[in-house]
PDB file of N, CA and C in Angstrom:
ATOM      1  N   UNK A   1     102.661 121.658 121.098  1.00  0.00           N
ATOM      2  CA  UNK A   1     102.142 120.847 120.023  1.00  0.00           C
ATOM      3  C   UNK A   1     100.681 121.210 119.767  1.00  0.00           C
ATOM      4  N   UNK A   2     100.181 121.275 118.852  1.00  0.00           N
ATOM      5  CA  UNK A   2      98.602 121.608 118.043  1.00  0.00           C
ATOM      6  C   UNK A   2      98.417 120.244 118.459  1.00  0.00           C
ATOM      7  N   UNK A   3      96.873 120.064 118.239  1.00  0.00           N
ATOM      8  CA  UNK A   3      96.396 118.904 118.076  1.00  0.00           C
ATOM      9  C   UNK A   3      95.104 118.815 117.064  1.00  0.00           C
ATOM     10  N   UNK A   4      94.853 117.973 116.460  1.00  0.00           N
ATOM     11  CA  UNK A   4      94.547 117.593 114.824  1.00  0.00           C
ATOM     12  C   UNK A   4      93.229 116.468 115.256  1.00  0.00           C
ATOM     13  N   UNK A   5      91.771 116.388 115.252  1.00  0.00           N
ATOM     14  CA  UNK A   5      90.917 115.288 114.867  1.00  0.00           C
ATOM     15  C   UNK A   5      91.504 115.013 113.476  1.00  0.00           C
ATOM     16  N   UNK A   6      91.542 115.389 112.571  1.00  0.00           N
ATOM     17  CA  UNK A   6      91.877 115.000 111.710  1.00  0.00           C
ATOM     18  C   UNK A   6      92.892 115.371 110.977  1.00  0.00           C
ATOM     19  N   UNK A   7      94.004 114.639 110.280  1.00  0.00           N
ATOM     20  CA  UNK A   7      95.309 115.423 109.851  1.00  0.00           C
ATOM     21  C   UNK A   7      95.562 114.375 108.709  1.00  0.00           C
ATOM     22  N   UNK A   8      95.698 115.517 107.533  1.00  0.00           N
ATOM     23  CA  UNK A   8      95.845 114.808 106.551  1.00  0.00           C
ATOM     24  C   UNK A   8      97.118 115.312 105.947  1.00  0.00           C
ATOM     25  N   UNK A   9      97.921 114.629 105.327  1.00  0.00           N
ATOM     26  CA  UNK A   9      99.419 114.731 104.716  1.00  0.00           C
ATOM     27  C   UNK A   9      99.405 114.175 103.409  1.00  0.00           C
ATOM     28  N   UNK A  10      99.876 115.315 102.158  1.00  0.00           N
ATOM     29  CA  UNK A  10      99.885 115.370 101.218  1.00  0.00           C
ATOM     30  C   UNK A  10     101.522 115.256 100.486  1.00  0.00           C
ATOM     31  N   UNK A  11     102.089 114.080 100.210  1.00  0.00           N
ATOM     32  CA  UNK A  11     103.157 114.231  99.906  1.00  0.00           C
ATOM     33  C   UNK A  11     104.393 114.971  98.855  1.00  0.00           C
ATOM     34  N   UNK A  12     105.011 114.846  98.222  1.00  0.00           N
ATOM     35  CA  UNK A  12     105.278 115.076  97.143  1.00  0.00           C
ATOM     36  C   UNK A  12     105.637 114.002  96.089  1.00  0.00           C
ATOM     37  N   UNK A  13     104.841 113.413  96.673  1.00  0.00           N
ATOM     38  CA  UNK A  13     104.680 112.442  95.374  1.00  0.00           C
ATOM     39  C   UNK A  13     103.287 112.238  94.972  1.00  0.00           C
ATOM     40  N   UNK A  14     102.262 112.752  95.521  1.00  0.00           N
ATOM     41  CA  UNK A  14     101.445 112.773  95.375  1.00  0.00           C
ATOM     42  C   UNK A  14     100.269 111.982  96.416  1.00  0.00           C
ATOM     43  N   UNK A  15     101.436 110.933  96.881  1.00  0.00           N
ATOM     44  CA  UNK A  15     100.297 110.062  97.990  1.00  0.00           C
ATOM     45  C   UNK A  15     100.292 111.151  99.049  1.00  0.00           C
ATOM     46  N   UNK A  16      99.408 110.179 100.231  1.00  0.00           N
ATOM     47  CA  UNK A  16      98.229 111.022 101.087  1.00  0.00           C
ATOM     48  C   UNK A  16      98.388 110.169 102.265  1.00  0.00           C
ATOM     49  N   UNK A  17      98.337 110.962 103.361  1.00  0.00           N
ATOM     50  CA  UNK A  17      98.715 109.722 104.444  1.00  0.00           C
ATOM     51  C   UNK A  17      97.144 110.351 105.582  1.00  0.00           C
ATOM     52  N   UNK A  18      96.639 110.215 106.324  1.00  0.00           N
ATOM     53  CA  UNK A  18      95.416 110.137 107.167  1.00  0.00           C
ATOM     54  C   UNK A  18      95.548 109.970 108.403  1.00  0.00           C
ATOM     55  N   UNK A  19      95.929 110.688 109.250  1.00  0.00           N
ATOM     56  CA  UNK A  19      95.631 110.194 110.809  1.00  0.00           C
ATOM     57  C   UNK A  19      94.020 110.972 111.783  1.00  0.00           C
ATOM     58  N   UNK A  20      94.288 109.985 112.874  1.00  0.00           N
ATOM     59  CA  UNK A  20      92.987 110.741 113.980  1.00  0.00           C
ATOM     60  C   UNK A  20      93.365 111.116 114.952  1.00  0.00           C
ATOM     61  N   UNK A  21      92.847 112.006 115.683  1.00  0.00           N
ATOM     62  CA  UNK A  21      93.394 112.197 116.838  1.00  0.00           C
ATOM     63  C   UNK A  21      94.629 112.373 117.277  1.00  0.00           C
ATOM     64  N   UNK A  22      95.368 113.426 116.469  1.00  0.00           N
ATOM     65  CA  UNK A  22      97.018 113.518 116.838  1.00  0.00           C
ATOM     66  C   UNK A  22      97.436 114.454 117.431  1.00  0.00           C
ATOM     67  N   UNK A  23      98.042 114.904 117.474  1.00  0.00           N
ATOM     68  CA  UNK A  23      98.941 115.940 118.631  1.00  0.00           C
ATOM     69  C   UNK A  23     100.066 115.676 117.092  1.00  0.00           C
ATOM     70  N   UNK A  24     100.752 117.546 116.960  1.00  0.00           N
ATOM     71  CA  UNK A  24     101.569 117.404 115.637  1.00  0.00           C
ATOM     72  C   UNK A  24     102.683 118.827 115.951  1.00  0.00           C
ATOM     73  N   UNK A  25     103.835 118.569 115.838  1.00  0.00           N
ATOM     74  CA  UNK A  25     104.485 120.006 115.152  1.00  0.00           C
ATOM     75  C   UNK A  25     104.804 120.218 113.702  1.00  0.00           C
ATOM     76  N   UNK A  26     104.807 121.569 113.310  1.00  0.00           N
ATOM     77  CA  UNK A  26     105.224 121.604 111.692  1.00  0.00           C
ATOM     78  C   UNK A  26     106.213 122.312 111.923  1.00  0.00           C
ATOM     79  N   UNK A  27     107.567 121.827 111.670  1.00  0.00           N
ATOM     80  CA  UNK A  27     108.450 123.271 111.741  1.00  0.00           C
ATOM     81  C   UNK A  27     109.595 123.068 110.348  1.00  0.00           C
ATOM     82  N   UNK A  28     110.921 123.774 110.555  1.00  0.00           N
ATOM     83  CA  UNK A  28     111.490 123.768 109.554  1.00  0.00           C
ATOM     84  C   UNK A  28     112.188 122.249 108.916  1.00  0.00           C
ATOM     85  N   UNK A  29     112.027 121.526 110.295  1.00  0.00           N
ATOM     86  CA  UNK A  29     112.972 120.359 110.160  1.00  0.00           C
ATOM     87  C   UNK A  29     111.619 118.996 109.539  1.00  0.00           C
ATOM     88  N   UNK A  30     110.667 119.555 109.510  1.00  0.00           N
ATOM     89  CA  UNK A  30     109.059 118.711 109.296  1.00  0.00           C
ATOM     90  C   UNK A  30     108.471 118.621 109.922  1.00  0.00           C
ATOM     91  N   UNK A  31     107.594 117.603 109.848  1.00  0.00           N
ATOM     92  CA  UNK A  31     106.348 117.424 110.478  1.00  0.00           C
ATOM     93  C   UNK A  31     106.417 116.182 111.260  1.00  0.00           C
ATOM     94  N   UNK A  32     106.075 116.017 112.940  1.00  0.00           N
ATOM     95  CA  UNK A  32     105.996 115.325 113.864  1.00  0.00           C
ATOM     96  C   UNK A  32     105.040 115.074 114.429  1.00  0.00           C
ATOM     97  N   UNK A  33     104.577 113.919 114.429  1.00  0.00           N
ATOM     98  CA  UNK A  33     103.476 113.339 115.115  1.00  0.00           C
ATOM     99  C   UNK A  33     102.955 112.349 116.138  1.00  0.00           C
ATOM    100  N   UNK A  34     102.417 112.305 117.174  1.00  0.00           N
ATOM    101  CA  UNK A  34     101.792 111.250 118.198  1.00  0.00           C
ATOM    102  C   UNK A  34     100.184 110.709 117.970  1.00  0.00           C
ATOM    103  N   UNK A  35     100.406 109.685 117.633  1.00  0.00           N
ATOM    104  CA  UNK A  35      99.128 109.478 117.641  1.00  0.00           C
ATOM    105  C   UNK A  35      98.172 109.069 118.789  1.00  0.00           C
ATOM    106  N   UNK A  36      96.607 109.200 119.052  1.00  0.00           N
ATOM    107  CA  UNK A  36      96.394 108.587 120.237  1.00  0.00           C
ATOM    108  C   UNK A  36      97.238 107.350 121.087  1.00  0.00           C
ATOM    109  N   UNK A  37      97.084 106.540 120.492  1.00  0.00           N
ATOM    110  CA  UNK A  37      98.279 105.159 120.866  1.00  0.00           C
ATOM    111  C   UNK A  37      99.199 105.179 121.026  1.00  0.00           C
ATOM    112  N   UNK A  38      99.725 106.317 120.915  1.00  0.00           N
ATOM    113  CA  UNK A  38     101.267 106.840 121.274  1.00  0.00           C
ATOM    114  C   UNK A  38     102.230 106.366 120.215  1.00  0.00           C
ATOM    115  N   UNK A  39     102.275 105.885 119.138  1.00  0.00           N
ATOM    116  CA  UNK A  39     103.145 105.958 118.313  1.00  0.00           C
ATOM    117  C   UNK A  39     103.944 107.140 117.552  1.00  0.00           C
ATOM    118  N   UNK A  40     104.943 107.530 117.295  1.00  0.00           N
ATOM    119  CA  UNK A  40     105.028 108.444 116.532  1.00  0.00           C
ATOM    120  C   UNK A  40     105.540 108.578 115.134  1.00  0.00           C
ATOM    121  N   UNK A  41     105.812 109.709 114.683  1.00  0.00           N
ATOM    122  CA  UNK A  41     105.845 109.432 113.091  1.00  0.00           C
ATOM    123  C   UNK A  41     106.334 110.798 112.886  1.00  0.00           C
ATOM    124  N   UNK A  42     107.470 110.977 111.678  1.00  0.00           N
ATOM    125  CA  UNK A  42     107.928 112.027 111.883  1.00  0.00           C
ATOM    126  C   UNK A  42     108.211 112.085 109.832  1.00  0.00           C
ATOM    127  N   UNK A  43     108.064 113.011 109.637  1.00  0.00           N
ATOM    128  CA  UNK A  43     107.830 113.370 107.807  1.00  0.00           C
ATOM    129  C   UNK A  43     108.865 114.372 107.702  1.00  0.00           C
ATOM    130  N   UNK A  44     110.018 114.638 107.040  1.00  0.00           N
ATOM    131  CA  UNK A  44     111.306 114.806 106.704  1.00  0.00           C
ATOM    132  C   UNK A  44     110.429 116.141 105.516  1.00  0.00           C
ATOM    133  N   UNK A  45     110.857 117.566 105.653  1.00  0.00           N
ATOM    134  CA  UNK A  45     110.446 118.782 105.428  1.00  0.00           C
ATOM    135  C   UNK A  45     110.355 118.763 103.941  1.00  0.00           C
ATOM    136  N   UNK A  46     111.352 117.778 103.414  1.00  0.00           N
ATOM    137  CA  UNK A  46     110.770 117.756 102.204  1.00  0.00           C
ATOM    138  C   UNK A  46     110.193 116.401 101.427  1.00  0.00           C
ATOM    139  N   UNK A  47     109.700 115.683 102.432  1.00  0.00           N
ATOM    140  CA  UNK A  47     108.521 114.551 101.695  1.00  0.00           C
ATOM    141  C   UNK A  47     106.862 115.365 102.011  1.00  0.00           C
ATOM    142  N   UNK A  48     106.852 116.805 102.955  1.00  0.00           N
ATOM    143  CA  UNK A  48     105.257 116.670 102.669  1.00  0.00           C
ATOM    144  C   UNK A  48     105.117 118.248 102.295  1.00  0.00           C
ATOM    145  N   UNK A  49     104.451 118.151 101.694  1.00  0.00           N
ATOM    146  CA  UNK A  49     103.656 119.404 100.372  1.00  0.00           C
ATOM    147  C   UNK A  49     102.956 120.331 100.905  1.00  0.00           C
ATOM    148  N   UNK A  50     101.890 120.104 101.947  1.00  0.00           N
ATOM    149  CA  UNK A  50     101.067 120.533 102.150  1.00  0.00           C
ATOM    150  C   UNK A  50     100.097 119.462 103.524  1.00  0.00           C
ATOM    151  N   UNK A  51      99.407 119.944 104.175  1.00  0.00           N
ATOM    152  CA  UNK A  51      98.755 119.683 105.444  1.00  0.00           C
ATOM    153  C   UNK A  51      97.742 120.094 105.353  1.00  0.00           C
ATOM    154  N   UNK A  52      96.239 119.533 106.116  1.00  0.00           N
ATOM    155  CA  UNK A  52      95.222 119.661 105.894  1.00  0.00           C
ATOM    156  C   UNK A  52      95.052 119.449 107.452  1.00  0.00           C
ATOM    157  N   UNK A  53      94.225 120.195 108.185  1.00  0.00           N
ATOM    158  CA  UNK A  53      93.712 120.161 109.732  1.00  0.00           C
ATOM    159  C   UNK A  53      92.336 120.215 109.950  1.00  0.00           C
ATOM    160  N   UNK A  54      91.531 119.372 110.460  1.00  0.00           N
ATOM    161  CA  UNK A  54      90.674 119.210 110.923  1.00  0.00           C
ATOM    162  C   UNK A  54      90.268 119.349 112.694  1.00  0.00           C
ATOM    163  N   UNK A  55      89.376 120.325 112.959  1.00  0.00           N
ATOM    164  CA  UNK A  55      89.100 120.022 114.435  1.00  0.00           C
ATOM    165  C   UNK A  55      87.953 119.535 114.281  1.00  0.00           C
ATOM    166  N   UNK A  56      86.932 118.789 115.478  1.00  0.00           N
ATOM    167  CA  UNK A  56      85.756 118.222 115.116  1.00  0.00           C
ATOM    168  C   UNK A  56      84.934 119.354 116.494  1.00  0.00           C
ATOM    169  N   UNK A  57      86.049 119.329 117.379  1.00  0.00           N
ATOM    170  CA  UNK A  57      85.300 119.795 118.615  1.00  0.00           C
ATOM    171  C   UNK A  57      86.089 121.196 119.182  1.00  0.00           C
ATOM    172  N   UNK A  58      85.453 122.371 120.266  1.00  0.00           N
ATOM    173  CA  UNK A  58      86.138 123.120 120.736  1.00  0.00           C
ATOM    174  C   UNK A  58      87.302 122.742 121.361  1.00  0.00           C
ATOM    175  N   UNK A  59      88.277 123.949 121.778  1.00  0.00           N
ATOM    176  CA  UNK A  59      89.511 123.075 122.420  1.00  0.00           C
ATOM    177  C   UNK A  59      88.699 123.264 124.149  1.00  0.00           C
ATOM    178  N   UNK A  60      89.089 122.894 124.842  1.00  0.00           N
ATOM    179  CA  UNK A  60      88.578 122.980 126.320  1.00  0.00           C
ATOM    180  C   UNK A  60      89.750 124.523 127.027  1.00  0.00           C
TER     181      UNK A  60
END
């Protein structure tokens, strides 16, 4: 899994979804996510458009 300070999700509908601190895969089946708090969230390959990644810091 990558991990994302910032991860932004661009739908195809045009809305925009925002997380912090996630841990994410992108693959053919979509996009999967953990957030710090451990919730997860999973975006179906064809509700998101496009992805935006932010790191803030080196990886260790």
């Amino acid at each position: 899994m990558q991990q994302a300070d910032e991860l932004t999700v661009v739908h195809h509908d045009d809305s925009v979804s925002r997380f912090r601190d996630v841990t994410y895969t992108l693959s053919r089946e979509g996009l999967s996510l953990v957030t710090a708090c451990g919730s997860e969230r999973h975006f179906p390959r064809h509700d998101v458009l496009t992805t935006h990644v932010r790191r803030l810091r080196a990886a260790a």
